[in-house]
Protein backbone atom coordinates (compact mmCIF):
# COMPACT_ATOMS: atom_id res chain seq x y z
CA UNK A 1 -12.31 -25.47 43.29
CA UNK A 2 -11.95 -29.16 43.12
CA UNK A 3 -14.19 -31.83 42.68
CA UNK A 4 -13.74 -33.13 46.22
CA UNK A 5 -14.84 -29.68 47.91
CA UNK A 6 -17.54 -28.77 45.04
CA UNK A 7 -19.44 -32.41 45.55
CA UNK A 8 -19.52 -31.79 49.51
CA UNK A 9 -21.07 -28.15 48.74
CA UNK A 10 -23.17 -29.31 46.55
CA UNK A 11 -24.59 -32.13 49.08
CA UNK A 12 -24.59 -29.09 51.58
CA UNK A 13 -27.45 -27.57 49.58
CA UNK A 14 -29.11 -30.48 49.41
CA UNK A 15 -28.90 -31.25 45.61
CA UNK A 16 -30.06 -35.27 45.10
CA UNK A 17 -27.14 -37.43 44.07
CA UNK A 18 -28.35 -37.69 40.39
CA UNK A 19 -28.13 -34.17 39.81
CA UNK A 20 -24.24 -33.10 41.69
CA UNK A 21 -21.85 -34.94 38.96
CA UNK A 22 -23.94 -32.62 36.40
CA UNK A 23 -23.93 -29.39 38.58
CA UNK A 24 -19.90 -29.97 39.07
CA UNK A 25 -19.73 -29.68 35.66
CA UNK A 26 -21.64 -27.13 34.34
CA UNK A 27 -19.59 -25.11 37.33
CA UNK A 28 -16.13 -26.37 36.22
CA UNK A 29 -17.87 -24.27 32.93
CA UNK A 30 -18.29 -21.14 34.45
CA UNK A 31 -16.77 -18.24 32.56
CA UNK A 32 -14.23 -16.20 34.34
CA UNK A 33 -16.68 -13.72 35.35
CA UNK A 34 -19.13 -15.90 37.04
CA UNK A 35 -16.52 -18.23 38.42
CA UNK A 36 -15.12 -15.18 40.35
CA UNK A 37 -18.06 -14.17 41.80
CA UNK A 38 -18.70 -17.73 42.75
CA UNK A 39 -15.44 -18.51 44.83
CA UNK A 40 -15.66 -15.24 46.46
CA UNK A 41 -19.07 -16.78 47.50
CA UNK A 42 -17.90 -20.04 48.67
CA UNK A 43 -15.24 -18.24 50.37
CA UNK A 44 -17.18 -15.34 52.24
CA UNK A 45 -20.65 -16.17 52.18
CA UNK A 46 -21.76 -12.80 50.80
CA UNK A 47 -23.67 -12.56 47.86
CA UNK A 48 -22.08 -11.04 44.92
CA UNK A 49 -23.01 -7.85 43.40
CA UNK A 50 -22.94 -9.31 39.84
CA UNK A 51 -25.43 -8.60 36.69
CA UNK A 52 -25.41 -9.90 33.75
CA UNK A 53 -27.51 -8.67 30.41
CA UNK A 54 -29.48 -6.50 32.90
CA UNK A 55 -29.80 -9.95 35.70
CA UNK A 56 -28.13 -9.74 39.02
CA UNK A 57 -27.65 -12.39 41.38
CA UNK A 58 -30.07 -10.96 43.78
CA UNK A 59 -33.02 -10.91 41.07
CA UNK A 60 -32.82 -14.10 40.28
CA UNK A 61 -32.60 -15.12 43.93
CA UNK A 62 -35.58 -12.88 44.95
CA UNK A 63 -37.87 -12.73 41.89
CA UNK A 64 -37.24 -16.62 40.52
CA UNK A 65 -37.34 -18.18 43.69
CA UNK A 66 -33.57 -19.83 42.43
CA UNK A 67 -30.85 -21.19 45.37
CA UNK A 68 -27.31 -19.53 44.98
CA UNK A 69 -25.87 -22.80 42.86
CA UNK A 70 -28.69 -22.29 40.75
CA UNK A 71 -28.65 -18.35 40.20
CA UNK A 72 -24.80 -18.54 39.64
CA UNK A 73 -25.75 -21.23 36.93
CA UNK A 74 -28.04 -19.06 34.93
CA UNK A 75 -25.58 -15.90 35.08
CA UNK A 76 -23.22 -18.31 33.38
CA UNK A 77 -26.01 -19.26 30.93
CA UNK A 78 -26.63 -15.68 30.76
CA UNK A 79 -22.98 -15.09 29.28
CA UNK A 80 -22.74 -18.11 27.07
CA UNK A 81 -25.99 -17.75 25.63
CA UNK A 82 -27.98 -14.75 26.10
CA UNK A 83 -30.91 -15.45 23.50
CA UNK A 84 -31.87 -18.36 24.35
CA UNK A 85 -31.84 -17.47 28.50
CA UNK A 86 -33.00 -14.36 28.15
CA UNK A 87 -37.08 -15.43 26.39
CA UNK A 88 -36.50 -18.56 29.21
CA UNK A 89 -36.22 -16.00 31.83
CA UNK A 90 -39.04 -13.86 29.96
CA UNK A 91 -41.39 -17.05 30.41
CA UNK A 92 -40.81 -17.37 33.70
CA UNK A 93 -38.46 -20.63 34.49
CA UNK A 94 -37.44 -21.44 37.91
């Protein structure tokens, strides 16, 4: 997805400026996995029936209070490293 397209989405969602060059990032990031399930998001809508180390999208929505941008942000933080999102997801971040 390019910049362009990702910064308007972004502004959709109503992230503050100083926060959307950082978000486009860590997305640019995602592994394979997680981008997948994220353009199939952008594109449909839907929400993706994706888990990762025992956290699906849905869970973090529902149970963490997180946005979409911000669930498909900690799956990816999920995959690249588990530890250290796992015991922040133990103590309750949001």
């Amino acid at each position: 997805m390019d910049k362009q397209k990702l910064h308007q989405l972004l502004i959709d969602f109503g992230y503050p400026s100083h926060m959307i060059e950082q978000t486009i990032e860590k997305i640019n990031r995602f592994q394979p996995k997680i981008k997948k399930a994220f353009e199939g998001w952008v594109a449909n809508g839907k929400e993706p029936d994706i888990e990762v180390h025992g956290y699906a999208f849905s869970q973090l929505r529902k149970d963490y209070g997180m946005k979409a941008i911000g669930a498909f942000i900690t799956l990816d933080w999920l995959v690249r490293d588990p530890e250290n999102a796992i015991k922040s997801l133990k103590r309750g971040i949001r």
